[in-house]
PDB file of N, CA and C in Angstrom:
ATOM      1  N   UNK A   1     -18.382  -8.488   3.996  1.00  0.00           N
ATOM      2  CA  UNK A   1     -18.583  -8.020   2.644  1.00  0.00           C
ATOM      3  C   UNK A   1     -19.259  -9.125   1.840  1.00  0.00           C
ATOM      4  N   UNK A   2     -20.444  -9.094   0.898  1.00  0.00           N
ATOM      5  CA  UNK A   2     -20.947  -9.782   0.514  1.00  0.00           C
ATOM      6  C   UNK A   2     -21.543  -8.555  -0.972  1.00  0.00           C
ATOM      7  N   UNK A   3     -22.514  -9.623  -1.768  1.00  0.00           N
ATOM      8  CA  UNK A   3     -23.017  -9.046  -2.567  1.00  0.00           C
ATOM      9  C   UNK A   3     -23.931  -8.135  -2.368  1.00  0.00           C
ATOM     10  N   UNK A   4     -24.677  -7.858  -1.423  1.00  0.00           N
ATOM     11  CA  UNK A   4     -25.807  -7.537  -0.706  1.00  0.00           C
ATOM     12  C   UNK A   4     -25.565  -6.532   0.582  1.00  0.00           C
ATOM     13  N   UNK A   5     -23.693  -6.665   0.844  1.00  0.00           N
ATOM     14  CA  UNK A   5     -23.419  -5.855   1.883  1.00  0.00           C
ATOM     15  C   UNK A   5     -22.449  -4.539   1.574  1.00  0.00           C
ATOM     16  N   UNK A   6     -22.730  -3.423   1.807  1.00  0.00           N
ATOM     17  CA  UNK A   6     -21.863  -2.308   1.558  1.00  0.00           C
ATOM     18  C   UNK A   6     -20.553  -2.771   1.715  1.00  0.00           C
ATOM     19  N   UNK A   7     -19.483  -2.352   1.035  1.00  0.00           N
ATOM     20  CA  UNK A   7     -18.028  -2.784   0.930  1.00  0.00           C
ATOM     21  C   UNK A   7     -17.766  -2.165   2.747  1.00  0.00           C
ATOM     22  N   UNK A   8     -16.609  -2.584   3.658  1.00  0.00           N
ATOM     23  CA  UNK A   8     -16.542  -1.856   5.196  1.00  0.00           C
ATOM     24  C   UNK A   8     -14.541  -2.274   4.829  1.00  0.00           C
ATOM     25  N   UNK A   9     -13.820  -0.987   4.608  1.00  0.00           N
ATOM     26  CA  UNK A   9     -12.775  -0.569   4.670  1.00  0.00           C
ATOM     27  C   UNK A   9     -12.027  -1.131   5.550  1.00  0.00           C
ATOM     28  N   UNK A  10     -12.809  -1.053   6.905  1.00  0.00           N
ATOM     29  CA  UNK A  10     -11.588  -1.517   7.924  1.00  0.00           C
ATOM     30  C   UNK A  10     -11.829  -3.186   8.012  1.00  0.00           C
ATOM     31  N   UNK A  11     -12.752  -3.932   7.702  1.00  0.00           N
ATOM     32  CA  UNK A  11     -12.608  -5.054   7.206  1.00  0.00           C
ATOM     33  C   UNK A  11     -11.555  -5.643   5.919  1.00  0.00           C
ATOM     34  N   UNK A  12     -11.992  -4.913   4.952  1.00  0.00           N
ATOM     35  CA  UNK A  12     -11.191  -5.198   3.893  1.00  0.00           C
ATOM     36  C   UNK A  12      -9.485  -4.873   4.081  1.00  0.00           C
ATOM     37  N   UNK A  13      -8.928  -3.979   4.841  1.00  0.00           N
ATOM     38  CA  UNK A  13      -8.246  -3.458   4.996  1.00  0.00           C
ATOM     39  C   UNK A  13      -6.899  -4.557   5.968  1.00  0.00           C
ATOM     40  N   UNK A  14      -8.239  -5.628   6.431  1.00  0.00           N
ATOM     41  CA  UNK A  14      -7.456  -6.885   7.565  1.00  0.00           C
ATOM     42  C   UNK A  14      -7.307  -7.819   6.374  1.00  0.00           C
ATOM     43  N   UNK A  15      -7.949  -8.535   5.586  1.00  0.00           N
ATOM     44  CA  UNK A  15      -7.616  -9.080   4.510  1.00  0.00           C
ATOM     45  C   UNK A  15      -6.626  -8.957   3.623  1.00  0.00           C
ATOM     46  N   UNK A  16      -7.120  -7.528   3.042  1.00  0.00           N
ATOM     47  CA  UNK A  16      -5.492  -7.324   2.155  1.00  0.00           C
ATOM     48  C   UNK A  16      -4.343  -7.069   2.832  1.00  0.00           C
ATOM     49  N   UNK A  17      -4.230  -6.606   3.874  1.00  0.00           N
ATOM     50  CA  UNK A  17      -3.089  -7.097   4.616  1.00  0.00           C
ATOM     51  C   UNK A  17      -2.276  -8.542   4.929  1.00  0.00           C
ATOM     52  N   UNK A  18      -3.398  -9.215   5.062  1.00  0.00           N
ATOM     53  CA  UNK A  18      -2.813 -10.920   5.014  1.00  0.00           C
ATOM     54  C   UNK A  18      -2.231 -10.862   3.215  1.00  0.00           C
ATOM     55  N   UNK A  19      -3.485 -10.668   2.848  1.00  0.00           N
ATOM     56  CA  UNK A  19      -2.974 -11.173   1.267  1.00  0.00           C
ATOM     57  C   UNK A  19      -1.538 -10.651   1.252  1.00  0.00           C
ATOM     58  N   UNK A  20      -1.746  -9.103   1.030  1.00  0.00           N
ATOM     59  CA  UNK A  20      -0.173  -8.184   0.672  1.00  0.00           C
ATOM     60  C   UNK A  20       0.994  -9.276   1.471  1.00  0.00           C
ATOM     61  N   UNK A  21       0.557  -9.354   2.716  1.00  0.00           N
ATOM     62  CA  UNK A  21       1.848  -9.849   3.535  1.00  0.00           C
ATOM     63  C   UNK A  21       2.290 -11.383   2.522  1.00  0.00           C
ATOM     64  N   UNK A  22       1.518 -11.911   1.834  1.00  0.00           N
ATOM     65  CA  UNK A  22       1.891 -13.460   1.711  1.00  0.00           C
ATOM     66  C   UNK A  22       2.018 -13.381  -0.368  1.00  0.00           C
ATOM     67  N   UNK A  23       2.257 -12.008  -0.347  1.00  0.00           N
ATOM     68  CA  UNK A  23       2.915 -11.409  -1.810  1.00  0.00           C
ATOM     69  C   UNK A  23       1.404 -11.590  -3.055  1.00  0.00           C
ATOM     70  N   UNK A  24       0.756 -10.934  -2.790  1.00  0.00           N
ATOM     71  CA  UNK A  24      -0.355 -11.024  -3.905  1.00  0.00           C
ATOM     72  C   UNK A  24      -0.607  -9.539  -4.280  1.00  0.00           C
ATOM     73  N   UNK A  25       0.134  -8.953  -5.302  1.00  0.00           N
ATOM     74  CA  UNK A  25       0.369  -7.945  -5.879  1.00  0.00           C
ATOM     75  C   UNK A  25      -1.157  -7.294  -5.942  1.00  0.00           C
ATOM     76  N   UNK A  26      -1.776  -7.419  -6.332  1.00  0.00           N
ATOM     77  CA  UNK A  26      -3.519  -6.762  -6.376  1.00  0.00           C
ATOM     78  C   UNK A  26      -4.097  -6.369  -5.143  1.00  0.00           C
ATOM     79  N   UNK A  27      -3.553  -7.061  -3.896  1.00  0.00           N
ATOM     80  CA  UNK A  27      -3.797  -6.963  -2.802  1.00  0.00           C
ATOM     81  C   UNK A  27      -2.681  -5.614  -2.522  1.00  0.00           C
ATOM     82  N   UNK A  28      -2.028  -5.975  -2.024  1.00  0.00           N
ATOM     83  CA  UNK A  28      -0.733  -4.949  -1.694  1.00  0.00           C
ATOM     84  C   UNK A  28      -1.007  -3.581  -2.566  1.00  0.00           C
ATOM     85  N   UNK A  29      -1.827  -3.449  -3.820  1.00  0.00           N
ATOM     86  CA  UNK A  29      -1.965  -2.425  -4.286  1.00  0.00           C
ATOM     87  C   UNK A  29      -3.217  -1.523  -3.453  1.00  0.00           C
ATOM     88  N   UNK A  30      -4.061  -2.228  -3.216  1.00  0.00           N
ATOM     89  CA  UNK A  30      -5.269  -2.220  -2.470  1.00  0.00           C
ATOM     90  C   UNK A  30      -4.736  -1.476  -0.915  1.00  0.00           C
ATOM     91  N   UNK A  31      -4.378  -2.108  -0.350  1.00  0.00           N
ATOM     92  CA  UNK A  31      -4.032  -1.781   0.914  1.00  0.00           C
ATOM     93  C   UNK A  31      -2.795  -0.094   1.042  1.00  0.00           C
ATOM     94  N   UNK A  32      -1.908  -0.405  -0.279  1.00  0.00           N
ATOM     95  CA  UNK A  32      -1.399   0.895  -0.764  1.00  0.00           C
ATOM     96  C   UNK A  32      -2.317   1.806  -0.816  1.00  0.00           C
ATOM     97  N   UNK A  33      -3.657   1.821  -1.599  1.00  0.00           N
ATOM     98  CA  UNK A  33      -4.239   2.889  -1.395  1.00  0.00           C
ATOM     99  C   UNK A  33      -5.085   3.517  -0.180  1.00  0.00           C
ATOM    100  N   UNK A  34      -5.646   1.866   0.418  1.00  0.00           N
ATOM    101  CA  UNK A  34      -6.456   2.553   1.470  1.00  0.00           C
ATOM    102  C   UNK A  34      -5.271   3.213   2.474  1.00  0.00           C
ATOM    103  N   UNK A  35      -4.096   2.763   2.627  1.00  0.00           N
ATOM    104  CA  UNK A  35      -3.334   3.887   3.245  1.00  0.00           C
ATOM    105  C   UNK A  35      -3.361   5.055   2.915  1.00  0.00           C
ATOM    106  N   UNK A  36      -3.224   5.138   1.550  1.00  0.00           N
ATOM    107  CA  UNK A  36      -3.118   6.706   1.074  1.00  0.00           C
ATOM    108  C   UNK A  36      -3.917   7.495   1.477  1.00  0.00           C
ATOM    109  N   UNK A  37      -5.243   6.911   1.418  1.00  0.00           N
ATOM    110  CA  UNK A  37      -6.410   7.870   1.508  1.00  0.00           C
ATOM    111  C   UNK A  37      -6.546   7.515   2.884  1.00  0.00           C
ATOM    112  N   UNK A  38      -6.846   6.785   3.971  1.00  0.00           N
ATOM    113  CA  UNK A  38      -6.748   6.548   4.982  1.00  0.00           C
ATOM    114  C   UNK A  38      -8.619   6.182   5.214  1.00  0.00           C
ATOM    115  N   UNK A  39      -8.810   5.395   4.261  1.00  0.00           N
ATOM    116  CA  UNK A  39     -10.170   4.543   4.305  1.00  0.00           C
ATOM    117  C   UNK A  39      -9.793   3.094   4.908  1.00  0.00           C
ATOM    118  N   UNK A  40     -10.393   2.929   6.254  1.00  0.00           N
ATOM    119  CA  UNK A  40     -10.352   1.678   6.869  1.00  0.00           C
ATOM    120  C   UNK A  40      -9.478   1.365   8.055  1.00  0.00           C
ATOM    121  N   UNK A  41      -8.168   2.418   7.784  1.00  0.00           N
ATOM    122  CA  UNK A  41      -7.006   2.074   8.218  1.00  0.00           C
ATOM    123  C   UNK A  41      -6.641   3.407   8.485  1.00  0.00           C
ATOM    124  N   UNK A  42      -5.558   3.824   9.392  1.00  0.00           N
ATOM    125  CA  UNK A  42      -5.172   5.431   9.572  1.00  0.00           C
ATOM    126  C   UNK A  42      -4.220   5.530   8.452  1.00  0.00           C
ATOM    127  N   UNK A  43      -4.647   6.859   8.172  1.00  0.00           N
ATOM    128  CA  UNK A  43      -3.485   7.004   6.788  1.00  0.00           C
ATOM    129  C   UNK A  43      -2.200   6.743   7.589  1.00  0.00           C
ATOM    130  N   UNK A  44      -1.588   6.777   6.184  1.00  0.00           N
ATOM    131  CA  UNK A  44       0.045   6.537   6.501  1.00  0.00           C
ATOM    132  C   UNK A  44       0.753   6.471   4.736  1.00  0.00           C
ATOM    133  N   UNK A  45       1.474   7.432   4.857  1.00  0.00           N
ATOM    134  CA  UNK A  45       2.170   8.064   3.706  1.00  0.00           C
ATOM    135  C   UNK A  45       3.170   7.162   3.639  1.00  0.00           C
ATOM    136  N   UNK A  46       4.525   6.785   4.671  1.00  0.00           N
ATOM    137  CA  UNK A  46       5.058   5.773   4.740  1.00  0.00           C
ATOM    138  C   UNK A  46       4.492   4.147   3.459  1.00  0.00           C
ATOM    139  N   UNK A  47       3.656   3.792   4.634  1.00  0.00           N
ATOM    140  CA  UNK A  47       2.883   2.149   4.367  1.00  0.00           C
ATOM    141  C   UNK A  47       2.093   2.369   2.706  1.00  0.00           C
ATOM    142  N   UNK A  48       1.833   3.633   2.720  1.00  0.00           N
ATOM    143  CA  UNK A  48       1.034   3.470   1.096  1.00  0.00           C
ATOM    144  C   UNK A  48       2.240   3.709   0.192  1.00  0.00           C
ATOM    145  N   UNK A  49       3.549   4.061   0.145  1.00  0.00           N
ATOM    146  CA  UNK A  49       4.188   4.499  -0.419  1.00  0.00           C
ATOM    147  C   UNK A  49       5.438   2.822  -0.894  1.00  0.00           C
ATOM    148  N   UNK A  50       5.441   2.328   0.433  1.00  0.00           N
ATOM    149  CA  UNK A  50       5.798   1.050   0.285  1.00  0.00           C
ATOM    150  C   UNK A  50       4.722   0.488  -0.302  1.00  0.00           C
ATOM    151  N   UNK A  51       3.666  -0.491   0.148  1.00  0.00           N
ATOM    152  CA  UNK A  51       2.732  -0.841  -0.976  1.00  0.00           C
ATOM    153  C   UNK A  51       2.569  -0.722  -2.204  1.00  0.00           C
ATOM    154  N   UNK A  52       2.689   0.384  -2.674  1.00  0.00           N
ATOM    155  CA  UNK A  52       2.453   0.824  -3.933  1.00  0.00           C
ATOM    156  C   UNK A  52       3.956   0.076  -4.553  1.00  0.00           C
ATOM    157  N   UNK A  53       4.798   0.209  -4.143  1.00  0.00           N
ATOM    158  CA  UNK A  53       5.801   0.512  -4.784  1.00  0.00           C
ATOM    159  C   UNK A  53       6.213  -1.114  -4.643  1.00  0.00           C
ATOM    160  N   UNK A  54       5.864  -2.074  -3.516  1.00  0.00           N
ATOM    161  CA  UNK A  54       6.153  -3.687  -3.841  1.00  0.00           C
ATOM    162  C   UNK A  54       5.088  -3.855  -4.887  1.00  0.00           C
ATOM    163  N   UNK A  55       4.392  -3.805  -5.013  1.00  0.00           N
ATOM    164  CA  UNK A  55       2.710  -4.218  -6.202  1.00  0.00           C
ATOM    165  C   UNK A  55       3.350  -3.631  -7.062  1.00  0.00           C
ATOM    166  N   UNK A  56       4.408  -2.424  -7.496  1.00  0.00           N
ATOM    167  CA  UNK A  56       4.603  -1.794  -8.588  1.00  0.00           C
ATOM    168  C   UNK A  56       5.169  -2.607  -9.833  1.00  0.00           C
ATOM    169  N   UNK A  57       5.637  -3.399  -9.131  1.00  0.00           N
ATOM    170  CA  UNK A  57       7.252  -4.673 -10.017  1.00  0.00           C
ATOM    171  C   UNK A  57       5.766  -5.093 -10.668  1.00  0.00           C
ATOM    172  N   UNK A  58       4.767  -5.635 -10.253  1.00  0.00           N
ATOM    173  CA  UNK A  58       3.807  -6.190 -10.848  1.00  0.00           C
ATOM    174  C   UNK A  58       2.653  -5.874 -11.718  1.00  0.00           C
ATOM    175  N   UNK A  59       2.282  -4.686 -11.194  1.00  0.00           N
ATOM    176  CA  UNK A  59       1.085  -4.052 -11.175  1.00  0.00           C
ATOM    177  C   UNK A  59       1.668  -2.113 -11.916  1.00  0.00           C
ATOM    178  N   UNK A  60       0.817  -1.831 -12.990  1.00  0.00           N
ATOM    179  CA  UNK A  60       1.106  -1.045 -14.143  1.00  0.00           C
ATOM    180  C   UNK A  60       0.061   0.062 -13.084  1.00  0.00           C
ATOM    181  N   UNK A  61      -0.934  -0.127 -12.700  1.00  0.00           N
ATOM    182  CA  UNK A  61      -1.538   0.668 -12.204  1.00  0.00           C
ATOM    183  C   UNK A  61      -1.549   0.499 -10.977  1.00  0.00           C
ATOM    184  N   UNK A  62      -0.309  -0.025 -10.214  1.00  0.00           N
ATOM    185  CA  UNK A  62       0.320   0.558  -8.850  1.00  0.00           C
ATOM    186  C   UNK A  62       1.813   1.757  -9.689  1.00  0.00           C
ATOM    187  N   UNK A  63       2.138   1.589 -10.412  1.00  0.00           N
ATOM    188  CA  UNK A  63       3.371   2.294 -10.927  1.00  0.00           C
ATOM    189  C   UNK A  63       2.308   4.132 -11.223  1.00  0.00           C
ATOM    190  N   UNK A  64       1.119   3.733 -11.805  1.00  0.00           N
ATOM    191  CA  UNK A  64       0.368   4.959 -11.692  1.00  0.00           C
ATOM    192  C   UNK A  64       0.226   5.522 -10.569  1.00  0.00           C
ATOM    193  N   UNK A  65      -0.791   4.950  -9.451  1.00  0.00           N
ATOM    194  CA  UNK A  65      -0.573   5.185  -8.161  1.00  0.00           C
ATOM    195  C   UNK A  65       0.641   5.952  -7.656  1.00  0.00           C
ATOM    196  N   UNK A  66       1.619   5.200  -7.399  1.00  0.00           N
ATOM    197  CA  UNK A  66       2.753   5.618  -7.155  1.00  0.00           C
ATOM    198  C   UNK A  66       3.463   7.039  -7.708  1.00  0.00           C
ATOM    199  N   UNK A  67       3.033   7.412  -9.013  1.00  0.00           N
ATOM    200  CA  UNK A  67       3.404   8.166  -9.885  1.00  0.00           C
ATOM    201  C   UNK A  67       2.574   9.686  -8.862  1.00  0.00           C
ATOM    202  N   UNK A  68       1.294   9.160  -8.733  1.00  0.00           N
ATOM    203  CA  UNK A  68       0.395   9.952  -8.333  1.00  0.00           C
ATOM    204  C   UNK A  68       0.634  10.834  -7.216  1.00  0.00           C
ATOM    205  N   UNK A  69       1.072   9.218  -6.205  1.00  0.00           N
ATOM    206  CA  UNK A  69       1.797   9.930  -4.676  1.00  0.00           C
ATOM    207  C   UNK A  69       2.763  10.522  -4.856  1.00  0.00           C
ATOM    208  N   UNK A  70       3.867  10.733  -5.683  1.00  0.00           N
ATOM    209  CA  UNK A  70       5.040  11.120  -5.617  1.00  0.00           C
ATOM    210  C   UNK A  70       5.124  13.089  -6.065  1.00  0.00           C
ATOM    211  N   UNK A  71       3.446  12.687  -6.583  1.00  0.00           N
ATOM    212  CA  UNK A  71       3.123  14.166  -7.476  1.00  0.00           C
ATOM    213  C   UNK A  71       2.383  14.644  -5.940  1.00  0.00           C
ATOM    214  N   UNK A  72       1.531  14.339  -5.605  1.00  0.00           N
ATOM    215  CA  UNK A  72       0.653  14.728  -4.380  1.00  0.00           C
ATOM    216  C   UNK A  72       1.411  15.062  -2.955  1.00  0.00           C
ATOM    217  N   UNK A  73       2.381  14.446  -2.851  1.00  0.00           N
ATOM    218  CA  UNK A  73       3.134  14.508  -1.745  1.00  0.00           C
ATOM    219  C   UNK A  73       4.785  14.627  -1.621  1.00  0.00           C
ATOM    220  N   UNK A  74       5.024  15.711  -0.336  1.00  0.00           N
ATOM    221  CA  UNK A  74       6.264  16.031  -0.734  1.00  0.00           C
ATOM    222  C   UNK A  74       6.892  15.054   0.614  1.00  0.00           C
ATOM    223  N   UNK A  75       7.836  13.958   0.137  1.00  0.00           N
ATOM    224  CA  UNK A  75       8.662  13.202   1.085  1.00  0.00           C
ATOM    225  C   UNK A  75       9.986  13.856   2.071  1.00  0.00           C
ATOM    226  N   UNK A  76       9.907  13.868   2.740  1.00  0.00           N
ATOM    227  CA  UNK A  76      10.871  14.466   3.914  1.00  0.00           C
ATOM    228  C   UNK A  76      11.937  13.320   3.733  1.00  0.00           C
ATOM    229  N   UNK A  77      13.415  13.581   4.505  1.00  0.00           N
ATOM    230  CA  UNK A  77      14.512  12.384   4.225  1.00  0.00           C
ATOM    231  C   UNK A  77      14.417  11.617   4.958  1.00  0.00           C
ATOM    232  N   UNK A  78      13.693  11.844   6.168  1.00  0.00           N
ATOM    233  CA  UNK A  78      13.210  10.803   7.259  1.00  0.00           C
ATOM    234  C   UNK A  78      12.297   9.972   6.691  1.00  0.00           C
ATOM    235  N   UNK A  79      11.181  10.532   5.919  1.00  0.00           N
ATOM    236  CA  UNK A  79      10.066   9.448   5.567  1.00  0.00           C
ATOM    237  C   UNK A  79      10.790   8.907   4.562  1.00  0.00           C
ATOM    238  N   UNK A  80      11.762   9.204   3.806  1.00  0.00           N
ATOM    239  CA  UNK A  80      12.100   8.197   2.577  1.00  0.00           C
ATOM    240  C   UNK A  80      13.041   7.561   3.211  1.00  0.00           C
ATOM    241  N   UNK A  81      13.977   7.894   4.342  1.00  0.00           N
ATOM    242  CA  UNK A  81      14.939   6.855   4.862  1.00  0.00           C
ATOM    243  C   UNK A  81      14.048   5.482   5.373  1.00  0.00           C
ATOM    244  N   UNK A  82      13.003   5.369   5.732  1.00  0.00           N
ATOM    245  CA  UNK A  82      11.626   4.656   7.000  1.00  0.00           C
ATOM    246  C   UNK A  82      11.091   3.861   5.094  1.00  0.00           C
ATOM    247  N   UNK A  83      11.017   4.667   4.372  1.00  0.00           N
ATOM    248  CA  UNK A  83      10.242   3.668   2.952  1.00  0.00           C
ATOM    249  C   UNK A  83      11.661   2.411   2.426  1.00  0.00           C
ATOM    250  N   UNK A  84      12.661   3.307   2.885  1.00  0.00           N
ATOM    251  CA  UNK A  84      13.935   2.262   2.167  1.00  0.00           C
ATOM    252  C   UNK A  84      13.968   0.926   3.121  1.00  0.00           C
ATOM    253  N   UNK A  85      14.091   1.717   4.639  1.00  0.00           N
ATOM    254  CA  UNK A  85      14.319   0.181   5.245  1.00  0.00           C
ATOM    255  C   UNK A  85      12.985  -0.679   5.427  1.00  0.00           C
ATOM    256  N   UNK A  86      11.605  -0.168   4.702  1.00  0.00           N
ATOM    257  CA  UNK A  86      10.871  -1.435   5.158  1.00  0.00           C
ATOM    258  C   UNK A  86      10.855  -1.953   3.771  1.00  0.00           C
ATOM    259  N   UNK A  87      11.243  -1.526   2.821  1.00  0.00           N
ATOM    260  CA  UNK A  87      11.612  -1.899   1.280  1.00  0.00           C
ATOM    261  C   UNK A  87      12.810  -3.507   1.235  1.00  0.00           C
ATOM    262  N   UNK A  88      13.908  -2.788   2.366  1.00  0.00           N
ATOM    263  CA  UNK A  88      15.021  -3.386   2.038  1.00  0.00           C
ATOM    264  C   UNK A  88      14.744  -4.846   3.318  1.00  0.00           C
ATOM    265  N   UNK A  89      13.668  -4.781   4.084  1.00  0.00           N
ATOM    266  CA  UNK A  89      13.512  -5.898   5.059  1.00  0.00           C
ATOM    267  C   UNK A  89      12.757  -6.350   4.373  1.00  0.00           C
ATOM    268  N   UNK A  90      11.937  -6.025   3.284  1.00  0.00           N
ATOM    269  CA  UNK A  90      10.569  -6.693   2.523  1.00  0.00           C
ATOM    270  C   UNK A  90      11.546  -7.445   1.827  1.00  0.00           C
ATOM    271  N   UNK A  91      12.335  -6.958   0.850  1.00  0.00           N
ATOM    272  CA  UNK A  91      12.583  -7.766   0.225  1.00  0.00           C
ATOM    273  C   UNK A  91      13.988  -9.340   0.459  1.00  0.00           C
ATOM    274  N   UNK A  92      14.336  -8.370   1.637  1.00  0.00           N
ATOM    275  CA  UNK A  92      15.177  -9.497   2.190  1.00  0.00           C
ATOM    276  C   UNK A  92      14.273 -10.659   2.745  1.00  0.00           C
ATOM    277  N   UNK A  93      13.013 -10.386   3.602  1.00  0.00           N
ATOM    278  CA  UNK A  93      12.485 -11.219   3.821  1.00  0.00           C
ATOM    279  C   UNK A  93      11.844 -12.500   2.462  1.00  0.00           C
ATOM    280  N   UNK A  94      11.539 -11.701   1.586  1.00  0.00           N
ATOM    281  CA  UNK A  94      11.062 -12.234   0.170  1.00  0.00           C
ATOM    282  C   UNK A  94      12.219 -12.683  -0.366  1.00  0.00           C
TER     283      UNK A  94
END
């Protein structure tokens, strides 16, 4: 990615992953969405739903996001049991 080079998803998508992983809220919002939409990366309702929602403590327009998914998509008790425990290892790890 450069000034001169079309943005490439599944590039960007390895980056904000490092970032997200090492807590940089703008990042983690980023990678929240390309999950959502599944640009770069295979969707995953799960991983964008976490994302969104660590960047949220920080980020006003991950709390939108989030707002968005929660309207767009209907969560099963399995997928919200799978959002709690990578919530509750995120933040234990943090």
């Amino acid at each position: 990615m450069g000034l001169n080079n079309p943005p490439r998803p599944s590039e960007a998508s390895i980056w904000y992953g490092k970032a997200a992983e090492a807590g940089l809220p703008q990042a983690q919002h980023n990678l929240g969405l390309l999950r959502a939409e599944g640009r770069g990366v295979r969707k995953d309702i799960i991983l964008a739903y976490f994302w969104l929602k660590v960047s949220s403590q920080k980020l006003i327009s991950s709390r939108k996001a989030l707002n968005n998914l929660h309207k767009s998509q209907k969560f099963s008790k399995d997928q919200i049991r799978k959002i709690n425990q990578l919530l509750r290892a995120y933040y234990y790890k943090n």
